[in-house]
Protein backbone atom coordinates (compact mmCIF):
# COMPACT_ATOMS: atom_id res chain seq x y z
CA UNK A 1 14.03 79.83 -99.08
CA UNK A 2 11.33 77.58 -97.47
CA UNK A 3 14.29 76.70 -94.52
CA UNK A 4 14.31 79.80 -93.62
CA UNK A 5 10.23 80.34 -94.00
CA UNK A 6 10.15 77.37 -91.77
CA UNK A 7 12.34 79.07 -89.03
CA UNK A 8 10.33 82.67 -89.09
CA UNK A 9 6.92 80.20 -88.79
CA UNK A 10 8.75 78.79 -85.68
CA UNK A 11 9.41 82.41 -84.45
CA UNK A 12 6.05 83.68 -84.84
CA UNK A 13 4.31 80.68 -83.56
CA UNK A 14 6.83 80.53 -80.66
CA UNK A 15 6.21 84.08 -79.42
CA UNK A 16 2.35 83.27 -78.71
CA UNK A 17 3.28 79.78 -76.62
CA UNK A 18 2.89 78.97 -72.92
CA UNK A 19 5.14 80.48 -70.14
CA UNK A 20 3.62 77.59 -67.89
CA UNK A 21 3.88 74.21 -69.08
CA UNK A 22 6.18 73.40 -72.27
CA UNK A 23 5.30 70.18 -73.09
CA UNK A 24 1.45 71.44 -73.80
CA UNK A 25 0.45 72.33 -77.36
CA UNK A 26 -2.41 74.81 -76.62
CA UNK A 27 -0.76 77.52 -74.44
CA UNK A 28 -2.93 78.66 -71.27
CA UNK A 29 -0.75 82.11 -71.22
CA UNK A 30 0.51 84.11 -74.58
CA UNK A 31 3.31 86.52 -75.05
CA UNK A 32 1.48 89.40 -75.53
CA UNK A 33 2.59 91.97 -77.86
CA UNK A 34 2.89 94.72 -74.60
CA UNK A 35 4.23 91.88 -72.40
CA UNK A 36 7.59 92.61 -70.70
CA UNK A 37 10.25 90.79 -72.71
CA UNK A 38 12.85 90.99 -70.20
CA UNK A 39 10.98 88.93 -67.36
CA UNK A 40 11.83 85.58 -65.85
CA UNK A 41 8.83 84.31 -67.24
CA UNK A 42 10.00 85.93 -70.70
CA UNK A 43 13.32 83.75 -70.34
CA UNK A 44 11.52 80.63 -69.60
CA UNK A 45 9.13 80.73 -72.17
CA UNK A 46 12.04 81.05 -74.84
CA UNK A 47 13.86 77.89 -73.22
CA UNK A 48 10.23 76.28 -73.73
CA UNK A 49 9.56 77.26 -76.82
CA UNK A 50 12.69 75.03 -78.05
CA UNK A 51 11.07 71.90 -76.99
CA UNK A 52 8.13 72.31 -78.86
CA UNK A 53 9.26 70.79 -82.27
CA UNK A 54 10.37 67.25 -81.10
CA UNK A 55 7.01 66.31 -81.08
CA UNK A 56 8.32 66.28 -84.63
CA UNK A 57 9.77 63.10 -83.87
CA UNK A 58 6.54 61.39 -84.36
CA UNK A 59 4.97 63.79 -87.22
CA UNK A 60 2.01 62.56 -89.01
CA UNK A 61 2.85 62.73 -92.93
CA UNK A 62 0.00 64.58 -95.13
CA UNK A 63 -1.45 62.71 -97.64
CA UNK A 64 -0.94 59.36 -96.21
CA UNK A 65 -3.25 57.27 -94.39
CA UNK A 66 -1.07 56.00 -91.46
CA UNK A 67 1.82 57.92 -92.12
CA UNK A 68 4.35 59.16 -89.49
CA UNK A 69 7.77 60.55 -89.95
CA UNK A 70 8.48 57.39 -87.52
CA UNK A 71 7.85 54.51 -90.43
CA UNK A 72 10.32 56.14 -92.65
CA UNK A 73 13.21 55.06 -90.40
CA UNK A 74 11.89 51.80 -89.79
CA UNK A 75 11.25 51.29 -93.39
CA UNK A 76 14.53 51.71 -94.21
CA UNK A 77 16.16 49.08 -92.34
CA UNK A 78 14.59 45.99 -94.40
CA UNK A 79 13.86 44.56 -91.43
CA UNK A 80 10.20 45.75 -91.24
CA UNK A 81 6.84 45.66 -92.88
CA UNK A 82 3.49 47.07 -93.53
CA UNK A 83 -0.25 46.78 -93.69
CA UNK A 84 -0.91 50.00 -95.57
CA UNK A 85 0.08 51.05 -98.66
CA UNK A 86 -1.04 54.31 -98.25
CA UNK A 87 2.09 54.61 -96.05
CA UNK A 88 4.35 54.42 -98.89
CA UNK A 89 5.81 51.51 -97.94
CA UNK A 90 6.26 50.10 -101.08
CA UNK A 91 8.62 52.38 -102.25
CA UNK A 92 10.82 51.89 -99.77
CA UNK A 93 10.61 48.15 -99.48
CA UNK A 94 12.03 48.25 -102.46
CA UNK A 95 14.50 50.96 -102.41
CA UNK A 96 12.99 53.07 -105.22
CA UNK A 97 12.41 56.02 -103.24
CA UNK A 98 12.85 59.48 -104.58
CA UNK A 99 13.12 63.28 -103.92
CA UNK A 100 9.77 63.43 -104.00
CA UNK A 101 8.81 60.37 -101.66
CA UNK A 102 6.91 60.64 -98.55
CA UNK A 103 8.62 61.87 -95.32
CA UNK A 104 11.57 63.37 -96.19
CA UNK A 105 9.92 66.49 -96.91
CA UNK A 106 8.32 66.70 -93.27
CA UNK A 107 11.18 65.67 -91.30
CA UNK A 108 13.37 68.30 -93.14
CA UNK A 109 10.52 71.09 -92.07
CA UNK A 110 10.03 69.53 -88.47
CA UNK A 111 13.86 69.77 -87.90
CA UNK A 112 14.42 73.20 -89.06
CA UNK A 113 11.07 74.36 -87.17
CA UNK A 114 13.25 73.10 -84.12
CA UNK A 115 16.69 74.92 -85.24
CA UNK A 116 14.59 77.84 -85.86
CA UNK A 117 13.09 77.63 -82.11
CA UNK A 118 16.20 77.09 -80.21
CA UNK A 119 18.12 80.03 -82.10
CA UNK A 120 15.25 82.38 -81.00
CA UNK A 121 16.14 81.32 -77.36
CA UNK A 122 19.94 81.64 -77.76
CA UNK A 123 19.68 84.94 -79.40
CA UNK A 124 16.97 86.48 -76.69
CA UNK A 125 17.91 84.51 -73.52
CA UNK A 126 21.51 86.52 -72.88
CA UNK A 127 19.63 89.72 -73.40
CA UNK A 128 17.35 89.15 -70.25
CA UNK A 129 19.10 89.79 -67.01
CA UNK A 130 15.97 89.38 -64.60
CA UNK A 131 17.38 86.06 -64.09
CA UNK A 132 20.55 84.79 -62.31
CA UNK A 133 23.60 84.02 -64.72
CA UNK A 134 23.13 80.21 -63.45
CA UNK A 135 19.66 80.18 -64.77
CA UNK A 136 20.54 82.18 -67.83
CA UNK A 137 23.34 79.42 -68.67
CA UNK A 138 21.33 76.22 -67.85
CA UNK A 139 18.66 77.59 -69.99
CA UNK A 140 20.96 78.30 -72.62
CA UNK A 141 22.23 74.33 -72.10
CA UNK A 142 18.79 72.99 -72.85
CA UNK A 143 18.43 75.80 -76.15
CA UNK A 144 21.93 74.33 -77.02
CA UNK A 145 21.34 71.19 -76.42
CA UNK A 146 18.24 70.56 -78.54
CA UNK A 147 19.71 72.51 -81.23
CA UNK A 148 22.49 70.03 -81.63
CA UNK A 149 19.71 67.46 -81.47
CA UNK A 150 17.83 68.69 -84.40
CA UNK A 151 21.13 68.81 -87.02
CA UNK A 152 22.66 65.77 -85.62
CA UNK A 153 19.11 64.19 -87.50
CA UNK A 154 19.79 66.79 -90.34
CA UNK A 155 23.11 65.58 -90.81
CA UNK A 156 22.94 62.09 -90.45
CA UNK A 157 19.55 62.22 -92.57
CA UNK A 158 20.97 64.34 -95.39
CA UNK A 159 24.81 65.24 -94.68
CA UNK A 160 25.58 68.87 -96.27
CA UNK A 161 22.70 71.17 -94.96
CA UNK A 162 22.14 74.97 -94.61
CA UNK A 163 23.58 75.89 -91.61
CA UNK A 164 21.26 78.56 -89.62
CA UNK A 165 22.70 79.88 -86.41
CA UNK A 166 21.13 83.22 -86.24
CA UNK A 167 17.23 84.25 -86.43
CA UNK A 168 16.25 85.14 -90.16
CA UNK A 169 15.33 89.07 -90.44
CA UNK A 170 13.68 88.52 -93.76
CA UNK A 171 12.62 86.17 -96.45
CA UNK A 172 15.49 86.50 -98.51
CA UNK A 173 18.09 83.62 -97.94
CA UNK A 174 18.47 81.03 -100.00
CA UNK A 175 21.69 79.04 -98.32
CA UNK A 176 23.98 76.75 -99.49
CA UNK A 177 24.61 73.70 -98.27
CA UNK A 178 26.97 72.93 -95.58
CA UNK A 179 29.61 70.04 -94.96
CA UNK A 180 28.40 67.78 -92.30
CA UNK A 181 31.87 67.57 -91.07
CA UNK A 182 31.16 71.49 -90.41
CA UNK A 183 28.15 71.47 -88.56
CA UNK A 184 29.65 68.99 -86.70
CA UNK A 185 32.49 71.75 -85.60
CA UNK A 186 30.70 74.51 -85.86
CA UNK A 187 27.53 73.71 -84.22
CA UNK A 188 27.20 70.01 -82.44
CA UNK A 189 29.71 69.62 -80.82
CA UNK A 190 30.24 73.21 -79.85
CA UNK A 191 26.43 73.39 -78.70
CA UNK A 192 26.89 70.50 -76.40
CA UNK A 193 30.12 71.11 -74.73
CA UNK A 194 29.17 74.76 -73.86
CA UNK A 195 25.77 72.88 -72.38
CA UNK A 196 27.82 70.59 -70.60
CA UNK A 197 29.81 73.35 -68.36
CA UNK A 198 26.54 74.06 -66.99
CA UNK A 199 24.51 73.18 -63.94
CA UNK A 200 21.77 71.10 -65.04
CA UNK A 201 21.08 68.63 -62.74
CA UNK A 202 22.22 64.90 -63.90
CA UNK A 203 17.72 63.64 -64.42
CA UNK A 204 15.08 65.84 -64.77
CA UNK A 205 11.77 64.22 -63.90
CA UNK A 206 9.68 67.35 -65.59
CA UNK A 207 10.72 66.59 -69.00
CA UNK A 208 13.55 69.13 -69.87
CA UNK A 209 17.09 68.53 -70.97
CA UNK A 210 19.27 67.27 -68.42
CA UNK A 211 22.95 66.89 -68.28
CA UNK A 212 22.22 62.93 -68.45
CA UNK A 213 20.63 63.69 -71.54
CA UNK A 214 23.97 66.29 -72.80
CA UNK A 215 26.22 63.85 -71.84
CA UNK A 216 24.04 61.25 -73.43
CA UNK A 217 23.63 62.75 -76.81
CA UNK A 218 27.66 63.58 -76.53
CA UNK A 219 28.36 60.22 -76.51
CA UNK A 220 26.07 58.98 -79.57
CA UNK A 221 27.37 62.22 -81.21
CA UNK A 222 30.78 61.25 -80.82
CA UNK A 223 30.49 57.59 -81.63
CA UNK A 224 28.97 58.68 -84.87
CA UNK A 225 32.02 61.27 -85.85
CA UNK A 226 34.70 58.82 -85.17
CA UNK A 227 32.60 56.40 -87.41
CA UNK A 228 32.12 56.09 -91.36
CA UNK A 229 30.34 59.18 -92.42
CA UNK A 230 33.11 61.96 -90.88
CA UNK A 231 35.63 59.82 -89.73
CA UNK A 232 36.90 62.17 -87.30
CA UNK A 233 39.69 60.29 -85.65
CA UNK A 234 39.76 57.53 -83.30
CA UNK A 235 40.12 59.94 -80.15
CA UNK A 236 36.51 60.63 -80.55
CA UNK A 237 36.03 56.97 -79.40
CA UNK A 238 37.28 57.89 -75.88
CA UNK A 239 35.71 61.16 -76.01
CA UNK A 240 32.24 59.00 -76.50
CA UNK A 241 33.02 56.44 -73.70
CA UNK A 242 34.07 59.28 -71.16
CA UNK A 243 30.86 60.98 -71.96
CA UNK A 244 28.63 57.63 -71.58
CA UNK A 245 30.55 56.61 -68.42
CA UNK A 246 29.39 59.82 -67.08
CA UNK A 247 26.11 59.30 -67.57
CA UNK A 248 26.12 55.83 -66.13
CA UNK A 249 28.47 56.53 -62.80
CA UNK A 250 25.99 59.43 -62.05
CA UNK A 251 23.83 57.09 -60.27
CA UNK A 252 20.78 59.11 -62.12
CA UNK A 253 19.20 55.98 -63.55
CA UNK A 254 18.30 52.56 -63.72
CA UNK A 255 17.45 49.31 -65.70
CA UNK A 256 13.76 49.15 -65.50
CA UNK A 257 13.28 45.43 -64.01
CA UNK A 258 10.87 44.39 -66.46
CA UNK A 259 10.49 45.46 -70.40
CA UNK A 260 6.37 46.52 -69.25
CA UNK A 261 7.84 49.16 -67.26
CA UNK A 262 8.64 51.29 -70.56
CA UNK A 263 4.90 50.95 -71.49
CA UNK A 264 3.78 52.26 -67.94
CA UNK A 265 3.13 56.00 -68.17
CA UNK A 266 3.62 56.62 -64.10
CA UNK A 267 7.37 56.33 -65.33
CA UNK A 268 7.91 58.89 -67.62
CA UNK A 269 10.88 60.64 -67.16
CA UNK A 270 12.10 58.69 -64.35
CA UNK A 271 13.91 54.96 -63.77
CA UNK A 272 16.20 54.17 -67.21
CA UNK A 273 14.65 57.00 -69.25
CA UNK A 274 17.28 59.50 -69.91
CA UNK A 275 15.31 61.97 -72.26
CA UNK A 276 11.79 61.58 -73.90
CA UNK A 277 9.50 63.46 -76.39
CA UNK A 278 6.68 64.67 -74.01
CA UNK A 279 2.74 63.53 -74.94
CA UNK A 280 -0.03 63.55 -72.53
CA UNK A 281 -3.60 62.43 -72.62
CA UNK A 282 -4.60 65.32 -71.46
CA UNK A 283 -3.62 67.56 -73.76
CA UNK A 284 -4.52 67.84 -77.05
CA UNK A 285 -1.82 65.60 -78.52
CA UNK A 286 -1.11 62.13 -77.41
CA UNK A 287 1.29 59.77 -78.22
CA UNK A 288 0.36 58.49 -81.84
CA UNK A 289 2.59 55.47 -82.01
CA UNK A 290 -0.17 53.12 -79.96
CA UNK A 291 -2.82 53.70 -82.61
CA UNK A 292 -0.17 53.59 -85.47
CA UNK A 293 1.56 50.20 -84.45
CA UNK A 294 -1.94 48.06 -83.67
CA UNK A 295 -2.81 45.11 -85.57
CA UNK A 296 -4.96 46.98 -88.80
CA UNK A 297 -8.56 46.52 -88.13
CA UNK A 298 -8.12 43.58 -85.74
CA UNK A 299 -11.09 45.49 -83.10
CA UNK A 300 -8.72 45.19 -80.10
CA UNK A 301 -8.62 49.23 -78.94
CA UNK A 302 -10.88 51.74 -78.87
CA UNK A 303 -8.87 53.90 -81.21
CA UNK A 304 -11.36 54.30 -84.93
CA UNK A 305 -8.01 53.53 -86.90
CA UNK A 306 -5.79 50.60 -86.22
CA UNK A 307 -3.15 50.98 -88.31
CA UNK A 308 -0.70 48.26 -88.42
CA UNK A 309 1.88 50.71 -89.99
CA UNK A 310 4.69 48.98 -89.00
CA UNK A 311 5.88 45.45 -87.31
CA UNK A 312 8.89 43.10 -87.94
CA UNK A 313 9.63 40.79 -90.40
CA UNK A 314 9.45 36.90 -89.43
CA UNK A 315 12.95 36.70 -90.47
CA UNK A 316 13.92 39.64 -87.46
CA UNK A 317 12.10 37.85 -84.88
CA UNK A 318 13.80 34.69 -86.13
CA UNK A 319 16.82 36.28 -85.37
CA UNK A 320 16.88 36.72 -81.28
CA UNK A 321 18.24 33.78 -79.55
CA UNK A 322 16.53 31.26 -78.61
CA UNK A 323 14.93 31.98 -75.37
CA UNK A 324 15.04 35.89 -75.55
CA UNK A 325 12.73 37.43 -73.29
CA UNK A 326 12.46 40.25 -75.53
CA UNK A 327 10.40 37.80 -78.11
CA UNK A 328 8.34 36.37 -75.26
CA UNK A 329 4.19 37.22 -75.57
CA UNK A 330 3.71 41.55 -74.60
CA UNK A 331 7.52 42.21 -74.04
CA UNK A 332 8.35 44.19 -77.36
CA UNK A 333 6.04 42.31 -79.24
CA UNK A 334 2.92 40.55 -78.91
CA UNK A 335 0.83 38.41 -81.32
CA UNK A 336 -2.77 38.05 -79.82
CA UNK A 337 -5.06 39.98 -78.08
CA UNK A 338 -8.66 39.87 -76.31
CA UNK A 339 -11.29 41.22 -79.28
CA UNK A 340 -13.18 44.37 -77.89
CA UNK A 341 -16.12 44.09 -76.11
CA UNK A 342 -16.04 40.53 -76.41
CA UNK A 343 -14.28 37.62 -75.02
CA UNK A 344 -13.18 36.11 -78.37
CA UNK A 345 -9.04 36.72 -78.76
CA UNK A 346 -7.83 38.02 -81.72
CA UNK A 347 -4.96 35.94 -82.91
CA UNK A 348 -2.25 38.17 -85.32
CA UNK A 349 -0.29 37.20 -88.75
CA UNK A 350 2.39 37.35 -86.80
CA UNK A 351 4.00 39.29 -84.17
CA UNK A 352 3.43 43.26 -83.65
CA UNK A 353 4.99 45.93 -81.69
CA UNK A 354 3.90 46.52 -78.36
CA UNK A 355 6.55 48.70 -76.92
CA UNK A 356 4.53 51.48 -77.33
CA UNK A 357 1.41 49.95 -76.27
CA UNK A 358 -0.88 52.00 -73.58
CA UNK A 359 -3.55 49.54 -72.42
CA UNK A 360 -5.64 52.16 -70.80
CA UNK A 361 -5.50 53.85 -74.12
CA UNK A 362 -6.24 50.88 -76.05
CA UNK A 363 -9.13 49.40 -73.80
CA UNK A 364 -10.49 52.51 -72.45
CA UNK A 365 -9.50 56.44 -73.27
CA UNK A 366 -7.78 56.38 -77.49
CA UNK A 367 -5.40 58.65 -75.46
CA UNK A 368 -2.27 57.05 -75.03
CA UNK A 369 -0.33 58.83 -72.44
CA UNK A 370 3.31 57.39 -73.10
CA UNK A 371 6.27 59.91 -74.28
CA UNK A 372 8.65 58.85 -76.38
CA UNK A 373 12.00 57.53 -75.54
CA UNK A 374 15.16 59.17 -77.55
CA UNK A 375 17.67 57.95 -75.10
CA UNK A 376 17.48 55.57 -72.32
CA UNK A 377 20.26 53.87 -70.01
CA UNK A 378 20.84 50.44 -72.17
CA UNK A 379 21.02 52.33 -75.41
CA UNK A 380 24.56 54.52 -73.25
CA UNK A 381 25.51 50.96 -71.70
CA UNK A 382 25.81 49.76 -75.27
CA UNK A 383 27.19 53.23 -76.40
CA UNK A 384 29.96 52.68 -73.92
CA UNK A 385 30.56 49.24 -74.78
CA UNK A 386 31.40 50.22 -78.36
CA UNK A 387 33.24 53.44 -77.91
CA UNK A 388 35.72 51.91 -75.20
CA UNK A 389 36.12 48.66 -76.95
CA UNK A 390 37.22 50.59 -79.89
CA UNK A 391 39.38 53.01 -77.97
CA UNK A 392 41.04 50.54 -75.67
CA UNK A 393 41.43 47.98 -78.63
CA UNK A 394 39.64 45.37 -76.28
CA UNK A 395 36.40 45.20 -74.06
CA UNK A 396 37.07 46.11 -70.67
CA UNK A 397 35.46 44.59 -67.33
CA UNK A 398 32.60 47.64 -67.64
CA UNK A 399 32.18 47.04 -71.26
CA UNK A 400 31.21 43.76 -70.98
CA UNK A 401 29.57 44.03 -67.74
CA UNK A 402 26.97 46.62 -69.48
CA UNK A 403 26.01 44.72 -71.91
CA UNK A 404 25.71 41.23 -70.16
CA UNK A 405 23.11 43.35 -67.85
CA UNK A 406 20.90 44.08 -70.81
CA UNK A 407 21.71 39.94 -71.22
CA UNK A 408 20.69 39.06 -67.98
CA UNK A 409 17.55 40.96 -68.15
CA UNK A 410 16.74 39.44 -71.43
CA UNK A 411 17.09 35.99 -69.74
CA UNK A 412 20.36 35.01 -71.73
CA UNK A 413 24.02 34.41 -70.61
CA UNK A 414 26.94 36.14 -70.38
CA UNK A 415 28.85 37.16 -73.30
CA UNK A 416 32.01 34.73 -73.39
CA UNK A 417 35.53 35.63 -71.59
CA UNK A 418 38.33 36.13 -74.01
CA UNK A 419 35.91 37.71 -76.28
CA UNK A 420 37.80 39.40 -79.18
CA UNK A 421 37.42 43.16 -80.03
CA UNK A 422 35.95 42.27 -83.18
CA UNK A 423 33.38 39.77 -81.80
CA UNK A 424 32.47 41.80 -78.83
CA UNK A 425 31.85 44.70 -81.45
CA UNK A 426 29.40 42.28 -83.15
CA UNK A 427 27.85 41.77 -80.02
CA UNK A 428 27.23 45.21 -79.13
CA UNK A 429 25.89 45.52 -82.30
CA UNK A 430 23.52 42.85 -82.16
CA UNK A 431 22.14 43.92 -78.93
CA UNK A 432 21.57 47.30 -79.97
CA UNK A 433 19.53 45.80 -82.86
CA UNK A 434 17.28 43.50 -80.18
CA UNK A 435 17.21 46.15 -77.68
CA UNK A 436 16.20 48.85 -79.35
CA UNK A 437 14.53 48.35 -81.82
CA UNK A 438 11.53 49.61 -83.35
CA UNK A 439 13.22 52.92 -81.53
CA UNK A 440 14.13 54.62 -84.84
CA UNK A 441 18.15 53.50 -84.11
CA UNK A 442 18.95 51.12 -86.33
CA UNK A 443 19.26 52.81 -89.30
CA UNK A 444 21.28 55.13 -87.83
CA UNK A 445 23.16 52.41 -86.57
CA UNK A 446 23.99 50.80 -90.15
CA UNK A 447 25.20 54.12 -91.69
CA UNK A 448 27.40 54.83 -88.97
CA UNK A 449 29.09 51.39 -88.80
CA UNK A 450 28.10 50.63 -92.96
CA UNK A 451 27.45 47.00 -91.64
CA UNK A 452 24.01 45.15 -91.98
CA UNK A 453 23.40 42.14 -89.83
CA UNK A 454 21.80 39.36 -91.81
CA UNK A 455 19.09 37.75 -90.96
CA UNK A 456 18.90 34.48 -92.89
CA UNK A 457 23.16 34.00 -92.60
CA UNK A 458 24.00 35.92 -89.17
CA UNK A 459 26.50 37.64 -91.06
CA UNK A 460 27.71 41.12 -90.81
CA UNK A 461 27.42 42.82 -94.42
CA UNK A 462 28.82 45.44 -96.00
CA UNK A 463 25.96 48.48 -96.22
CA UNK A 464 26.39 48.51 -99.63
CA UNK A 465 25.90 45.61 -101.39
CA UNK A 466 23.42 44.34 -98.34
CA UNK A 467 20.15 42.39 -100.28
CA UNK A 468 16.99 42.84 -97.95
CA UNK A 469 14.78 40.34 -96.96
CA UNK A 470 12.74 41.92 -99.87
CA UNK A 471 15.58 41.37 -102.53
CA UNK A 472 16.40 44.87 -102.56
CA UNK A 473 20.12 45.81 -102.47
CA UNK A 474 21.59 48.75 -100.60
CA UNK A 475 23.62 51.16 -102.96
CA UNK A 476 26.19 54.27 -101.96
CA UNK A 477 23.19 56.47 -102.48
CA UNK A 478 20.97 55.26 -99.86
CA UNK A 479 23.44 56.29 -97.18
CA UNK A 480 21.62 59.45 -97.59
CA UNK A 481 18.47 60.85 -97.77
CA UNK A 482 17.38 63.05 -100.56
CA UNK A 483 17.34 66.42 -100.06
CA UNK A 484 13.36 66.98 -100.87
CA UNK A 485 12.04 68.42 -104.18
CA UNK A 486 9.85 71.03 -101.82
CA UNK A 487 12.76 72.68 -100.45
CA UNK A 488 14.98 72.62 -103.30
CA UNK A 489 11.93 74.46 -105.98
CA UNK A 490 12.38 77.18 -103.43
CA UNK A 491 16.06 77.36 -103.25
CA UNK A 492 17.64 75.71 -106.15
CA UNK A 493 20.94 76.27 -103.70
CA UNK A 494 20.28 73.67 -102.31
CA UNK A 495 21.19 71.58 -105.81
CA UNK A 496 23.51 69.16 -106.31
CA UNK A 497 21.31 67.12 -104.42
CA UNK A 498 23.08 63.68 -102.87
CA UNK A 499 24.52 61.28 -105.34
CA UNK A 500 21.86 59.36 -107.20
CA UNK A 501 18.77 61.53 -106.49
């Protein structure tokens, strides 16, 4: 089975990677086949080697000019477009994706390399007692942690997977597919409540998983299970606002004071990040989503490919309010820029993203230095907000003091007093769509609450039955992915695949 291929590759590859410095991509110091396996340096190196696959997050695609694993999520949503059609966009535009479409295929393998990675660490971690049984379990946290990263994507990308808890010994498994409800018991939440008995400290500044980050990801996690796809019960909705409250009473971070602070790389890690996918211009592997999101071919950056993979729609940007800062020239979006090497400005078709824009990269190095953001303090404000609306049956005084802070910042009013649960659950919903966008959240955002806010009416739609800006209509099967045609020539286990593929 090629899952399970994937997850030896991850072993293999793992065992030769850096004891020193896990975010870098070409170790300085190797596991060597005579090294001593039951060293502190042995341990760390397995907690490590789990990080290494989120760079996943932002995979480049083969075969496609522009492609990144990134696009496909963005793609999705109808509420973005393209200057390449070697990304594929097309077929997604319009909805007539298949098993056999770009993406799917390489987030499947990028998330199982990860799985694969972190079940090394759990298995070989306990066996190594040259460490104190504090370290051993807060390295065990992180393993767990980004293990129940990696299938909460599986999951909410494809629903029944293989569940893989244990390092392969051979080549010789071709799994089933499990219920998502089941990894969800068996594995995510399991993983992160044994990672939240630990001692990780509440913000990590190096990078690695942090209990602001467990409790983060408990919180989204269970939001989601409560929600459409498992509907797990309504506790789960004041399981996900304890969990988020954590996070925010822990005094561990902060609203950056201005939107340009994200695109600053002396912040990483720090201020209202909570966790981030490490890059560095210094290594060999920087942040690809500067190059990727630049005007294509407008001569602007230094980078030989400007991409212009993805940027909004007219009728998105239409959308914000009326004096959003968010909208405002280089907040999350910009529309001109000074040419290269000359002092001409280059004036857009419209606006672009710039959250992810590294002006020293651009003007200077091609190197951005900027991680990538999976969780940051607004995104839990507005996790809160929803999860203890829904569990109280009416905002509370934090609720809607959270989200009129993200508001306030974005230069607009409070949210009204007397707000209904209903129209404060709107609300949350609509700042989650301004806020964080272009994050790779708002698609999980309309399969989890099967609502799609429209642009041209301001209505909230049903998922399915939703017509796109594009005239393409949501149907029951594109609340999943397909499970790709790669994996399933491999392991025809892995057939039925999801209804309508």
């Amino acid at each position: 089975m090629k899952t399970s291929k994937n997850i030896i590759i991850a072993i293999l590859v793992l065992l030769s990677c850096s004891c020193k410095k896990f975010l870098e991509t070409t170790p300085t110091n190797f596991i060597s086949p005579d090294a001593n396996l039951s060293s502190a340096k042995a341990a760390r190196a397995y907690a490590n080697g789990a990080y290494q696959y989120l760079q996943g997050f932002l995979a480049s695609q083969d075969g496609s000019y522009g492609g990144n694993v990134y696009n496909l999520m963005e793609f999705l949503t109808g509420k973005a477009n393209s200057d390449l059609g070697q990304t594929g966009f097309i077929n997604f535009q319009n909805l007539n994706y298949n098993y056999t479409s770009f993406y799917f295929d390489t987030w499947w393998r990028q998330l199982y390399l990860g799985v694969g990675s972190c079940n090394l660490a759990l298995e070989n971690i306990p066996r190594i007692n040259a460490i104190t049984d504090a370290d051993k379990a807060n390295m065990l946290a992180e393993a767990h942690t980004l293990r129940a990263l990696f299938y909460f994507h599986l999951v909410r990308m494809y629903g029944a997977v293989p569940m893989v808890t244990q390092v392969p010994t051979n080549l010789n498994l071709n799994l089933s597919r499990t219920d998502a409800k089941k990894i969800y018991d068996s594995i995510i939440i399991p993983d992160l409540t044994t990672a939240a008995q630990s001692t990780l400290p509440w913000a990590d500044n190096t990078g690695k998983v942090s209990m602001g980050f467990v409790q983060s990801l408990l919180a989204d996690v269970y939001l989601t299970y409560a929600g459409a796809a498992i509907n797990g019960g309504s506790q789960y909705y004041a399981l996900s606002a304890a969990a988020s409250k954590a996070v925010i009473t822990s005094g561990s971070y902060s609203l950056f004071q201005n939107y340009t602070d994200m695109n600053n790389p002396q912040n990483k890690n720090g201020g209202e990040f909570i966790f981030q996918v490490q890059y560095a211009a210094s290594v060999p592997s920087p942040n690809p989503l500067t190059p990727l999101l630049i005007p294509n071919f407008s001569g602007i950056s230094q980078y030989a490919d400007e991409y212009g993979s993805v940027y909004p729609t007219p009728q998105f940007i239409a959308s914000f309010a009326p004096g959003d800062k968010r909208i405002q020239e280089r907040q999350f979006f910009y529309t001109k820029y000074k040419k290269l090497n000359s002092p001409d400005t280059v004036v857009f078709r419209g606006p672009y993203i710039y959250k992810y824009f590294d002006s020293t990269a651009v003007v200077s190095t091609a190197k951005s230095d900027l991680n990538y953001t999976l969780y940051r303090l607004a995104d839990v404000y507005l996790l809160y907000a929803e999860a203890s609306n829904r569990a109280e049956g009416a905002p509370n005084a934090d609720a809607k003091n959270y989200v009129n802070l993200i508001r306030q910042r974005a230069n607009l009013g409070p949210i009204p007093d007397g707000i209904s649960q209903t129209d404060f659950e709107h609300e949350v919903w609509l700042e989650r769509y301004f806020e964080l966008c272009f994050e790779n959240k708002m698609w999980f955002d309309m399969i989890r609450t099967r609502k799609v806010h429209n642009d041209i009416t301001g209505n909230w739609d049903d998922f399915v039955g939703h017509t796109t800006v594009y005239n393409a209509t949501f149907a029951q099967k594109n609340l999943l992915f397909p499970v790709p045609k790669l994996e399933i020539d491999v392991n025809p286990n892995l057939l039925p695949n999801n209804p309508g593929f």
